[in-house]
PDB file of N, CA and C in Angstrom:
ATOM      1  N   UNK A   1     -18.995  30.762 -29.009  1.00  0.00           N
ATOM      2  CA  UNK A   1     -17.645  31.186 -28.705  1.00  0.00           C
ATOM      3  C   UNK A   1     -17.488  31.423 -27.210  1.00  0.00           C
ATOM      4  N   UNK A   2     -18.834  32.067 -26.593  1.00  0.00           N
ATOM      5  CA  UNK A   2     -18.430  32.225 -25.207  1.00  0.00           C
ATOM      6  C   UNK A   2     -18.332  30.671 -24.479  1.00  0.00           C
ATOM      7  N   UNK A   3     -18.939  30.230 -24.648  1.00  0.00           N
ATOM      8  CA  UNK A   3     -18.944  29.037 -23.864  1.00  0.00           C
ATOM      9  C   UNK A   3     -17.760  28.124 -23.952  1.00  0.00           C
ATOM     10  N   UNK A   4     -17.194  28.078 -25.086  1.00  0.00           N
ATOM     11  CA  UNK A   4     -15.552  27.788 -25.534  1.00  0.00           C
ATOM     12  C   UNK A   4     -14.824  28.254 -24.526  1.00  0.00           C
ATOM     13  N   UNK A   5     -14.788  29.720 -24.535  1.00  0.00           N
ATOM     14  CA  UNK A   5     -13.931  30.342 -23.628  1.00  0.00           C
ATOM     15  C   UNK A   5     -14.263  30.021 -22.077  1.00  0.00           C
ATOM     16  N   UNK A   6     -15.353  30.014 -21.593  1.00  0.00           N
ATOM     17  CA  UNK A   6     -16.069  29.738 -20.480  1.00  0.00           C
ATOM     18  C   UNK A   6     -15.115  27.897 -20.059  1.00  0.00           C
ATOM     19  N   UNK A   7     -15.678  26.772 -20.821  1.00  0.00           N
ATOM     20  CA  UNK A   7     -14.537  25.611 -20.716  1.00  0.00           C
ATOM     21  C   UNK A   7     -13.120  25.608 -20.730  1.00  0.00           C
ATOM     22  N   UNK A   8     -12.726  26.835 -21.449  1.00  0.00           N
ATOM     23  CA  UNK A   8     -11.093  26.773 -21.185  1.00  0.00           C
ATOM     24  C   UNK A   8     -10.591  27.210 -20.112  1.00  0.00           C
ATOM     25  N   UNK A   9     -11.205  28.542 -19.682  1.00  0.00           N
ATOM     26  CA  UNK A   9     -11.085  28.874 -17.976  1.00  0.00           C
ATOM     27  C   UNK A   9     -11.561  27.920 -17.147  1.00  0.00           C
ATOM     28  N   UNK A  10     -11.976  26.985 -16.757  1.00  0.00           N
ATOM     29  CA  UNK A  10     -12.633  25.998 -16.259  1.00  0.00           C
ATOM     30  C   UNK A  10     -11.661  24.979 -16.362  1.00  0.00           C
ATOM     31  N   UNK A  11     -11.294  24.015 -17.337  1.00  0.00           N
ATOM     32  CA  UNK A  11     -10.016  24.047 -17.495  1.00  0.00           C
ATOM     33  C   UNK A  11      -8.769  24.244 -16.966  1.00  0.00           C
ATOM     34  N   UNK A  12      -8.736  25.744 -17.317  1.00  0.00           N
ATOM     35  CA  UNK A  12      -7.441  25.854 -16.615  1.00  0.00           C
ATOM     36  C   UNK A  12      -7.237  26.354 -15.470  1.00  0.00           C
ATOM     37  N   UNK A  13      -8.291  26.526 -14.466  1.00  0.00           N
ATOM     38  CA  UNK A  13      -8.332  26.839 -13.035  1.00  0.00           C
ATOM     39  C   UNK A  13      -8.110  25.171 -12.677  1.00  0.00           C
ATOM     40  N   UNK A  14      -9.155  24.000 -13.001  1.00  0.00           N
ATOM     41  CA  UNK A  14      -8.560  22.739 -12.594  1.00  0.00           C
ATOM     42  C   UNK A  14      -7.246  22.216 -13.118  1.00  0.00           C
ATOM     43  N   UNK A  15      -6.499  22.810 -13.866  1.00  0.00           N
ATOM     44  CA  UNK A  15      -5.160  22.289 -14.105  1.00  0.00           C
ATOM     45  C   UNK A  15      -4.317  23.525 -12.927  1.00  0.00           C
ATOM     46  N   UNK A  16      -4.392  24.432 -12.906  1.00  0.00           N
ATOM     47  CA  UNK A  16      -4.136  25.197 -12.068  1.00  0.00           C
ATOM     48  C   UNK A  16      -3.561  24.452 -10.451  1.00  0.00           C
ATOM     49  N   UNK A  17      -5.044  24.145  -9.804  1.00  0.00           N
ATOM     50  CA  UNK A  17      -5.847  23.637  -8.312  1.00  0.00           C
ATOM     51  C   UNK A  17      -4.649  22.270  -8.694  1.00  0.00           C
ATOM     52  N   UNK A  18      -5.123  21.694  -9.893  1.00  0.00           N
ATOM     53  CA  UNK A  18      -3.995  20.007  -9.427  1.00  0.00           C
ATOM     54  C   UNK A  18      -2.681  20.581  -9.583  1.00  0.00           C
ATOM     55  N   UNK A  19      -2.147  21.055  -9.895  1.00  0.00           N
ATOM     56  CA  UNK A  19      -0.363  21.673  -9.702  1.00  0.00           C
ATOM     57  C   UNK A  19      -0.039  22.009  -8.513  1.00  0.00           C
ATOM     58  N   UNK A  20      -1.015  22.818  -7.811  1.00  0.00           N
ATOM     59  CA  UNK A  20      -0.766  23.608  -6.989  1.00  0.00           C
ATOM     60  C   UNK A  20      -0.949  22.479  -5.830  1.00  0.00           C
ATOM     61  N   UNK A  21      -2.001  21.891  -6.017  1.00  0.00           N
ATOM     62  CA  UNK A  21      -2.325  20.059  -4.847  1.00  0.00           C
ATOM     63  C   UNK A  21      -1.064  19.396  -5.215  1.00  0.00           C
ATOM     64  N   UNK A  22      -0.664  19.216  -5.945  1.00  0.00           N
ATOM     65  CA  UNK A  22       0.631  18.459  -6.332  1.00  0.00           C
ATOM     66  C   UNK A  22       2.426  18.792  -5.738  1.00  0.00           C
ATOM     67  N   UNK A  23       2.148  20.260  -5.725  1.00  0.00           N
ATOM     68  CA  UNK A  23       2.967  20.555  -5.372  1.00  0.00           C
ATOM     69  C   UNK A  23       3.315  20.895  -4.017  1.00  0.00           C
ATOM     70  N   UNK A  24       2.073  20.893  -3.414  1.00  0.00           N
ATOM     71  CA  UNK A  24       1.869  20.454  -2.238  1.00  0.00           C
ATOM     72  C   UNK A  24       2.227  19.723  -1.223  1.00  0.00           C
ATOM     73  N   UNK A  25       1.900  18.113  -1.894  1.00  0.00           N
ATOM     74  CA  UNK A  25       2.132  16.938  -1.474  1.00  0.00           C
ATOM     75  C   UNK A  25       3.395  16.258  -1.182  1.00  0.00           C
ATOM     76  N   UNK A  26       3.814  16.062   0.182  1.00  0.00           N
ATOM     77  CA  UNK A  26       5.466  16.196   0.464  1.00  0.00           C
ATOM     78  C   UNK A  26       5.449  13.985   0.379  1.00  0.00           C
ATOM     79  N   UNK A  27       5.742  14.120  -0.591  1.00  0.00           N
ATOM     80  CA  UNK A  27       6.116  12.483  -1.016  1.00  0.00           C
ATOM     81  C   UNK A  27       6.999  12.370  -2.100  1.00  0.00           C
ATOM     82  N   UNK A  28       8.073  11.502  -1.593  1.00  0.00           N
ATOM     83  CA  UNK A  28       9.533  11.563  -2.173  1.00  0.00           C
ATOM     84  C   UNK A  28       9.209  10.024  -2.026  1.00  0.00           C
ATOM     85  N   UNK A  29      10.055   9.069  -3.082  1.00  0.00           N
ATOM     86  CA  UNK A  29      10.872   8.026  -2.438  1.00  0.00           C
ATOM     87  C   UNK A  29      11.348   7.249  -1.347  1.00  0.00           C
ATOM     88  N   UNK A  30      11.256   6.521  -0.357  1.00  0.00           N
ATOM     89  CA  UNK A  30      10.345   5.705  -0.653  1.00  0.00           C
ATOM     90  C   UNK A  30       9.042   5.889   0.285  1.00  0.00           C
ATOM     91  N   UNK A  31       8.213   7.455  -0.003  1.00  0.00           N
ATOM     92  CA  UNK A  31       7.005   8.030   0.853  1.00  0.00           C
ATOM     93  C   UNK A  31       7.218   8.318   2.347  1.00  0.00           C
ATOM     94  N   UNK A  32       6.375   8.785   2.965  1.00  0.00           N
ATOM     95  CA  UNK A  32       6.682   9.471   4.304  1.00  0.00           C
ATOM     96  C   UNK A  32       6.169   8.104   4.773  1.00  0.00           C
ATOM     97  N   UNK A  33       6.971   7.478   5.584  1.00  0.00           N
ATOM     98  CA  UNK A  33       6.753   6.374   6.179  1.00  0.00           C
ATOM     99  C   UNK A  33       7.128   6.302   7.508  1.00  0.00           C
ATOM    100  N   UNK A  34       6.902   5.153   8.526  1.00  0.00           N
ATOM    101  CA  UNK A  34       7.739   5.194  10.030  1.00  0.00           C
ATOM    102  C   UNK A  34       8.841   4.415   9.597  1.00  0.00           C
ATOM    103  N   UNK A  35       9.054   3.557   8.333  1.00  0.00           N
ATOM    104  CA  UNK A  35      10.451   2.933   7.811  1.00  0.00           C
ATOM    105  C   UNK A  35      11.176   3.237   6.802  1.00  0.00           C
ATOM    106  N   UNK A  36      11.294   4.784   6.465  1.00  0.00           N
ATOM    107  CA  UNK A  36      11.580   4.842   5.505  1.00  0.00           C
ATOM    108  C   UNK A  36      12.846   4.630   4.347  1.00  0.00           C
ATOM    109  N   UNK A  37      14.028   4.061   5.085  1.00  0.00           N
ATOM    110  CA  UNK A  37      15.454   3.124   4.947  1.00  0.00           C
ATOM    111  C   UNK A  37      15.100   2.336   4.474  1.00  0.00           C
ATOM    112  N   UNK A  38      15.781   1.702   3.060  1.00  0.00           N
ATOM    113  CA  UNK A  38      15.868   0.202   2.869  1.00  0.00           C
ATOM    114  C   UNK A  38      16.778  -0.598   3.916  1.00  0.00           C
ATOM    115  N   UNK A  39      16.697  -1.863   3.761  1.00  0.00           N
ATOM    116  CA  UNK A  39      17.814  -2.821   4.991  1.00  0.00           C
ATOM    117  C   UNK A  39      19.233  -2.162   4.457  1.00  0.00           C
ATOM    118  N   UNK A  40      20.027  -2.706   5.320  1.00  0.00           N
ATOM    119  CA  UNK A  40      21.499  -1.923   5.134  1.00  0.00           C
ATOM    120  C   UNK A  40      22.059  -3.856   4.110  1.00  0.00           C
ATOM    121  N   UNK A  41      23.147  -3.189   3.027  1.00  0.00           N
ATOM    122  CA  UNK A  41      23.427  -4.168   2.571  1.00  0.00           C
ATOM    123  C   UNK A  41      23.624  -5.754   3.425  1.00  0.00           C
ATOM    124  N   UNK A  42      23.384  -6.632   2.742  1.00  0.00           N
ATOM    125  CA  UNK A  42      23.903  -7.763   3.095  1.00  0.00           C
ATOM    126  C   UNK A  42      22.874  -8.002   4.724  1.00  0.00           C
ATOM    127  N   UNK A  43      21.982  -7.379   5.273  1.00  0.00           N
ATOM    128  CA  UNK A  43      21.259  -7.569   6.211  1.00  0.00           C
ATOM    129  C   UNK A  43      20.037  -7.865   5.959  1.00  0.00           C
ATOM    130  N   UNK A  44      19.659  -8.674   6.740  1.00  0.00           N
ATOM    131  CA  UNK A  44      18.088  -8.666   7.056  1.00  0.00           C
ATOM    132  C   UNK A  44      17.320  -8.110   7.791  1.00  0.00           C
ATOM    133  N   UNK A  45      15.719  -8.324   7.665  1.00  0.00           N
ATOM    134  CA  UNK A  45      15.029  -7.692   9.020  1.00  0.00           C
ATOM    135  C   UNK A  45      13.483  -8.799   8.378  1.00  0.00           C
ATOM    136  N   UNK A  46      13.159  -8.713   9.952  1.00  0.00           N
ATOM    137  CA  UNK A  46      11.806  -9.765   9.547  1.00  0.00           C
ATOM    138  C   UNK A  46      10.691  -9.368  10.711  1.00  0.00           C
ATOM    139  N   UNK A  47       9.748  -9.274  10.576  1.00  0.00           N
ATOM    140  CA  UNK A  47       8.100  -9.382  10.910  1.00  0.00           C
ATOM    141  C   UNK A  47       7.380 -10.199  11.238  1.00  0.00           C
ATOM    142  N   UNK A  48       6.456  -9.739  12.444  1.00  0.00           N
ATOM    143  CA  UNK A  48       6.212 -10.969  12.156  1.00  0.00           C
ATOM    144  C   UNK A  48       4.735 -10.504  12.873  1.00  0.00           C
ATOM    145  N   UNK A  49       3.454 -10.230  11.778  1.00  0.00           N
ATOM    146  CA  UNK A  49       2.237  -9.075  12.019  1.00  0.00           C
ATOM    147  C   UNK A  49       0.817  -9.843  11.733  1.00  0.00           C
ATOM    148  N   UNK A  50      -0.202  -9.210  12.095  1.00  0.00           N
ATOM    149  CA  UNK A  50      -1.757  -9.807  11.630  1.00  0.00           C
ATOM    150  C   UNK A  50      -2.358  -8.572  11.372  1.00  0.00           C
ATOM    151  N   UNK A  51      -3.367  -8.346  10.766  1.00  0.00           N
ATOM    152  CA  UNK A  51      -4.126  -7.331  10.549  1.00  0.00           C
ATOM    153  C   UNK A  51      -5.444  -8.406   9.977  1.00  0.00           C
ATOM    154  N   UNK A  52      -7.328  -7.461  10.096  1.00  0.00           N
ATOM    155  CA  UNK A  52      -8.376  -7.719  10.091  1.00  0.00           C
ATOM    156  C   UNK A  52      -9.503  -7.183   9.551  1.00  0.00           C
ATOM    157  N   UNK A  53     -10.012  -6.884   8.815  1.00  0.00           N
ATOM    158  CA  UNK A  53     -11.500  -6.244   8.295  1.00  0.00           C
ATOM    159  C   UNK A  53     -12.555  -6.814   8.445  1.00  0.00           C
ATOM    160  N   UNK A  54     -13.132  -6.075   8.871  1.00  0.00           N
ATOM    161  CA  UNK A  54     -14.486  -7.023   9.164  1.00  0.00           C
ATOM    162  C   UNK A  54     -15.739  -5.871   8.706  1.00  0.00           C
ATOM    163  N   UNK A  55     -16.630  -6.496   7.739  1.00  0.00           N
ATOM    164  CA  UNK A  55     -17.324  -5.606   6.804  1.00  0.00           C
ATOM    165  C   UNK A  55     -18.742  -6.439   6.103  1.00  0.00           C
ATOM    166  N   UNK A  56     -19.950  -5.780   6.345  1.00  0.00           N
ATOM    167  CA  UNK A  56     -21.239  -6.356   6.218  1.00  0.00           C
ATOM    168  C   UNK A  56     -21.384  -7.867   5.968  1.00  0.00           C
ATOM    169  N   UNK A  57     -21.223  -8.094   7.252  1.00  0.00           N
ATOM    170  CA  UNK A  57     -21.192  -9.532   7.927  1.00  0.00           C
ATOM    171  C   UNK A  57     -20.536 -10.612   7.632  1.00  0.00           C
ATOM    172  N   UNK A  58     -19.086 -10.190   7.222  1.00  0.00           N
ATOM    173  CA  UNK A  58     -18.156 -10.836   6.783  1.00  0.00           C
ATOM    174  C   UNK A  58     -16.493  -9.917   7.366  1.00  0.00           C
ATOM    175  N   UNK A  59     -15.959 -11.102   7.341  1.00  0.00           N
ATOM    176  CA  UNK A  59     -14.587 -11.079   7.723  1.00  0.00           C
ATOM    177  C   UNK A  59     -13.492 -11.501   7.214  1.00  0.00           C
ATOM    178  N   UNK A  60     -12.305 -10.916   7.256  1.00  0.00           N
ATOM    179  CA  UNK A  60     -10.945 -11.486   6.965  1.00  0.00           C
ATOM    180  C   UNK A  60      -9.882 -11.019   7.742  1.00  0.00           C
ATOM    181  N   UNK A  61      -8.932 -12.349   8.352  1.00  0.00           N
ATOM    182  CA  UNK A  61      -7.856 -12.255   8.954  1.00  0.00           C
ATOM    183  C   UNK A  61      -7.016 -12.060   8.225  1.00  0.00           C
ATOM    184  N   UNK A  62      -5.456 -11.818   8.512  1.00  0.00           N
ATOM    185  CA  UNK A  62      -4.159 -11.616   7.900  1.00  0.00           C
ATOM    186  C   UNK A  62      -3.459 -12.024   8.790  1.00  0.00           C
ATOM    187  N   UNK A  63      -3.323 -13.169   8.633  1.00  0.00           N
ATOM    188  CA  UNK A  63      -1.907 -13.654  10.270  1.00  0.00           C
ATOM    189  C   UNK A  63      -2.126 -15.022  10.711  1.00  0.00           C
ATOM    190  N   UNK A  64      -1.357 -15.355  11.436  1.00  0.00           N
ATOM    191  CA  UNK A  64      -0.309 -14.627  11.577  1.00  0.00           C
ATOM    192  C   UNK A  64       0.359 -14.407  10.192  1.00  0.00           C
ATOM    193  N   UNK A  65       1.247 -13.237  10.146  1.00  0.00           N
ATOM    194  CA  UNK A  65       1.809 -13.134   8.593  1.00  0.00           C
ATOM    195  C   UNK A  65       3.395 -12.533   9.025  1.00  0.00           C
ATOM    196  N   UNK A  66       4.503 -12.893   7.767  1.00  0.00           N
ATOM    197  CA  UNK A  66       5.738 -12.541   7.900  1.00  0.00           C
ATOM    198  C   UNK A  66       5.945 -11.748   6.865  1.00  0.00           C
ATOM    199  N   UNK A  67       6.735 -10.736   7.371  1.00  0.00           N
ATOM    200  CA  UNK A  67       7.235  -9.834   6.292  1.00  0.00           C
ATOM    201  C   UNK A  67       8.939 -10.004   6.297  1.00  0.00           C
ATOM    202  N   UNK A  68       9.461 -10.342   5.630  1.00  0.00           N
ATOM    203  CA  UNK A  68      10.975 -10.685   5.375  1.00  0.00           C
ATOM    204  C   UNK A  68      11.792  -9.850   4.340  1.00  0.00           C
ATOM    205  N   UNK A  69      12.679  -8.886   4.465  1.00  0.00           N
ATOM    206  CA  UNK A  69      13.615  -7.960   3.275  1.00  0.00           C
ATOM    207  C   UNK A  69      14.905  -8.335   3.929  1.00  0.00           C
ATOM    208  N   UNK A  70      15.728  -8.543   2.816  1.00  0.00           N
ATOM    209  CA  UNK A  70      17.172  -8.496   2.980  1.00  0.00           C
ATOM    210  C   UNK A  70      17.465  -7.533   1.924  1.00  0.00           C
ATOM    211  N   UNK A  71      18.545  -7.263   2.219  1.00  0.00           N
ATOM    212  CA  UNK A  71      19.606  -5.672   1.423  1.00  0.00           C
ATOM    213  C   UNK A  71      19.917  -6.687   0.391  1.00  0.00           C
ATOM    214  N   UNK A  72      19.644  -7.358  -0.832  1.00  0.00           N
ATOM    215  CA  UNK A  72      20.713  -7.069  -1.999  1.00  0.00           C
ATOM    216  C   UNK A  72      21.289  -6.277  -2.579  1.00  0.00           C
ATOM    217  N   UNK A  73      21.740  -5.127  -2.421  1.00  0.00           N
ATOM    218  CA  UNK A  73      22.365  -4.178  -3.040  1.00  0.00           C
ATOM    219  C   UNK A  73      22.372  -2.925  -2.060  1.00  0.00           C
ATOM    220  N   UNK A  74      23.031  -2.177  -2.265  1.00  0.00           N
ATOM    221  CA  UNK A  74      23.454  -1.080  -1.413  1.00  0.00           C
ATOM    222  C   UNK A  74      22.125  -0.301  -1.993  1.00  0.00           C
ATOM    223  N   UNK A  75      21.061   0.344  -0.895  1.00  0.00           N
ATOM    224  CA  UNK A  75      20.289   1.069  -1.383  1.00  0.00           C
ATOM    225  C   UNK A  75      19.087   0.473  -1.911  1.00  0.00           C
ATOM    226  N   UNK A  76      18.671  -0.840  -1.960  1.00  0.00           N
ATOM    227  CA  UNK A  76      18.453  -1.918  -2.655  1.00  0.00           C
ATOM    228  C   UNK A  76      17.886  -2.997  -1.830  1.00  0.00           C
ATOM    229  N   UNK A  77      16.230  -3.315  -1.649  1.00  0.00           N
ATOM    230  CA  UNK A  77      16.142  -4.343  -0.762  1.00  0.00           C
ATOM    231  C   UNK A  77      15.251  -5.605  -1.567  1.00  0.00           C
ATOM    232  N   UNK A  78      15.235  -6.543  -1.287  1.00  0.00           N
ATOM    233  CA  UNK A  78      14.352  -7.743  -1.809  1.00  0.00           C
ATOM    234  C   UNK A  78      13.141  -7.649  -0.474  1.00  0.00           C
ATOM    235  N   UNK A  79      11.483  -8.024  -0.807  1.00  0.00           N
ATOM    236  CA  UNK A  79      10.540  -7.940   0.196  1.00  0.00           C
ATOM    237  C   UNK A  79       9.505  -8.789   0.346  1.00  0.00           C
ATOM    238  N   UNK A  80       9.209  -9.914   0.922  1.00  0.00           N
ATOM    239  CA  UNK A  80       8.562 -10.621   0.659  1.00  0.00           C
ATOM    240  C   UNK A  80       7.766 -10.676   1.986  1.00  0.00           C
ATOM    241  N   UNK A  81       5.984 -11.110   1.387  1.00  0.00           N
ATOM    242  CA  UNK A  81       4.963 -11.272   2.999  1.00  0.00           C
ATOM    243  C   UNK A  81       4.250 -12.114   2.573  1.00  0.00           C
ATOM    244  N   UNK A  82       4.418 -13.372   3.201  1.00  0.00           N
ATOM    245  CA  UNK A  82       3.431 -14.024   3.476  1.00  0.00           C
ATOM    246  C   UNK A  82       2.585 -14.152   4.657  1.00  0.00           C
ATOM    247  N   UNK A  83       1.676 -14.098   4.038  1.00  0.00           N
ATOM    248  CA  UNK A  83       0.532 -14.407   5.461  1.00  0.00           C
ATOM    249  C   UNK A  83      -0.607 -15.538   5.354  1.00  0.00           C
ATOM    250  N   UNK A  84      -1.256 -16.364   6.391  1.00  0.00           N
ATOM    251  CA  UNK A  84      -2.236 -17.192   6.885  1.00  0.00           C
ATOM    252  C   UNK A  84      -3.575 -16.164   6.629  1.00  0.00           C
ATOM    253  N   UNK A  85      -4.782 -16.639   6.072  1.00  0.00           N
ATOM    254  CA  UNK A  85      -5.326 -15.966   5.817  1.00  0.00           C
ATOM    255  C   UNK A  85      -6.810 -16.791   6.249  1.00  0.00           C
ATOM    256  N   UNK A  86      -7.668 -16.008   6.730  1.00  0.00           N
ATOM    257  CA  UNK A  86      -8.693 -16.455   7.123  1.00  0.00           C
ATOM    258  C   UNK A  86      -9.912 -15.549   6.709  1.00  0.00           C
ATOM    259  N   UNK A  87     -11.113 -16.215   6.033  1.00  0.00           N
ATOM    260  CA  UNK A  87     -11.960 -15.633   5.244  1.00  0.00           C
ATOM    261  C   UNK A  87     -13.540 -16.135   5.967  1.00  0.00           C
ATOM    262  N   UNK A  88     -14.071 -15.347   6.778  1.00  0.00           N
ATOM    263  CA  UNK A  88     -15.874 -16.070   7.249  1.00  0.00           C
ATOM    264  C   UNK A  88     -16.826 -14.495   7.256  1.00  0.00           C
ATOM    265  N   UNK A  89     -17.874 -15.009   7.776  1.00  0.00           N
ATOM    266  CA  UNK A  89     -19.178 -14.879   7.451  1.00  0.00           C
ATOM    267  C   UNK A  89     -20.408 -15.399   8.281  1.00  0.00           C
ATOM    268  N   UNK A  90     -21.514 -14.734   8.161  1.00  0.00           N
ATOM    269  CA  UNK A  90     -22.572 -14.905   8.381  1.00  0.00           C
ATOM    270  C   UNK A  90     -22.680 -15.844   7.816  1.00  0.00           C
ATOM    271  N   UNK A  91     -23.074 -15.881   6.103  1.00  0.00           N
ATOM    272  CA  UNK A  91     -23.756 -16.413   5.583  1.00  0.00           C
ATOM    273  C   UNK A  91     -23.160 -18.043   4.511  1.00  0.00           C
ATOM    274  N   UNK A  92     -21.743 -18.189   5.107  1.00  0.00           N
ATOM    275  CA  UNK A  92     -20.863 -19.178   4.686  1.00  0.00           C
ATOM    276  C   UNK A  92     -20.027 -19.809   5.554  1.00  0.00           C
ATOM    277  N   UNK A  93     -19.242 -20.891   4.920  1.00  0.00           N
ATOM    278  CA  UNK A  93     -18.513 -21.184   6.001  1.00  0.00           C
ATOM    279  C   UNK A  93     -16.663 -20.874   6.285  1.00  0.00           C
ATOM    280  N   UNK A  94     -16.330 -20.783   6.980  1.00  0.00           N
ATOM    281  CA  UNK A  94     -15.265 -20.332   7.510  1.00  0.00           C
ATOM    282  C   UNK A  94     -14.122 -20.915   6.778  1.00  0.00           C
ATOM    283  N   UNK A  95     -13.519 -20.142   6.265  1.00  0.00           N
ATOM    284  CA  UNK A  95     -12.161 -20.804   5.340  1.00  0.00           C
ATOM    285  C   UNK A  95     -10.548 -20.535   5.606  1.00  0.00           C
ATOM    286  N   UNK A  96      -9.914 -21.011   5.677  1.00  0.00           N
ATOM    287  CA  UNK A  96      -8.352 -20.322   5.980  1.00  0.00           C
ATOM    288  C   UNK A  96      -7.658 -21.309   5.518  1.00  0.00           C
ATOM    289  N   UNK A  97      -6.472 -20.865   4.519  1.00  0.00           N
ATOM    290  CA  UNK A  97      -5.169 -21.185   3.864  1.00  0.00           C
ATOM    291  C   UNK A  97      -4.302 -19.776   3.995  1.00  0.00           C
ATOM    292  N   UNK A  98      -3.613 -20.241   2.774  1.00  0.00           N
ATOM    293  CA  UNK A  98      -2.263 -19.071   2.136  1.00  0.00           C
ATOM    294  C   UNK A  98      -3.063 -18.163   1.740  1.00  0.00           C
ATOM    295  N   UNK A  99      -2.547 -16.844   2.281  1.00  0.00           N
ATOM    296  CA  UNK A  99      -3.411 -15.379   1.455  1.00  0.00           C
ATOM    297  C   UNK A  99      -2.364 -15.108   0.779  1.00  0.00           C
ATOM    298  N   UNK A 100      -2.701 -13.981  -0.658  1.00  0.00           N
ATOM    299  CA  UNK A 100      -1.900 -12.913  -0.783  1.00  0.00           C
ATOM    300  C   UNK A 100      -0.856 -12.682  -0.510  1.00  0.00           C
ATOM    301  N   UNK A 101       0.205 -13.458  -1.277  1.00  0.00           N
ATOM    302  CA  UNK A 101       1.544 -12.968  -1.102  1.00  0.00           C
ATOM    303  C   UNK A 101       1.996 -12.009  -1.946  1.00  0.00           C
ATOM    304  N   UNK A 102       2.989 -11.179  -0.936  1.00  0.00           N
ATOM    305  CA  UNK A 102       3.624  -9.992  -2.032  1.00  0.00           C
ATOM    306  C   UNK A 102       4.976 -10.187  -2.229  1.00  0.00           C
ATOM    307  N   UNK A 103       5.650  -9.691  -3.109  1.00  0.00           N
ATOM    308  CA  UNK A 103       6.932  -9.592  -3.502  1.00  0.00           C
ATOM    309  C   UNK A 103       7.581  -8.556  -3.911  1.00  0.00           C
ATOM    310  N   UNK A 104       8.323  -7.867  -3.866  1.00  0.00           N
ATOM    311  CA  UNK A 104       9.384  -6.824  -4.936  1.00  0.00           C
ATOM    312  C   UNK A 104      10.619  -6.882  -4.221  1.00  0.00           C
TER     313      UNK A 104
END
């Protein structure tokens, strides 16, 4: 029986700690961002970025890459990124096409 009781306090100090972390955490819609506006109706906006990792003797580019949103709807954006993608290595050979496209 004690040990029952012992797991339920245990328990409920970690349900406790995550409420209290939760409630914490200042993230709304659409997150604390440096963009945090969708496009204004009927507008666009476009990108145009690379980014790189490079990790136990291997690598990958991102770029050049485009990021493209237009406003369909008030409040409301369409988002699309494509990027050039480049994939090498030590121990292979060097590859680049279409990476990872995103959408919403």
């Amino acid at each position: 029986m004690r040990h029952a009781i012992k797991g339920i306090t245990v328990k409920m100090i970690r349900l406790a700690l995550g409420v209290f972390a939760a409630a914490r955490a200042f993230a709304g819609p659409p997150f604390l961002t440096d963009d945090p506006e969708p496009v204004d109706y009927q507008h666009w906006e476009a990108y145009l970025f690379g980014n790189g990792d490079h990790a136990h003797g291997g690598y990958t580019i991102n770029g050049p890459a485009e990021e493209v949103n237009y406003g369909v709807l008030p409040d409301t954006q369409l988002h699309l990124v494509v990027p050039l993608t480049t994939v090498g290595g030590d121990s292979g050979p060097t590859l680049n096409g279409l990476g990872d496209t995103s959408s919403a």
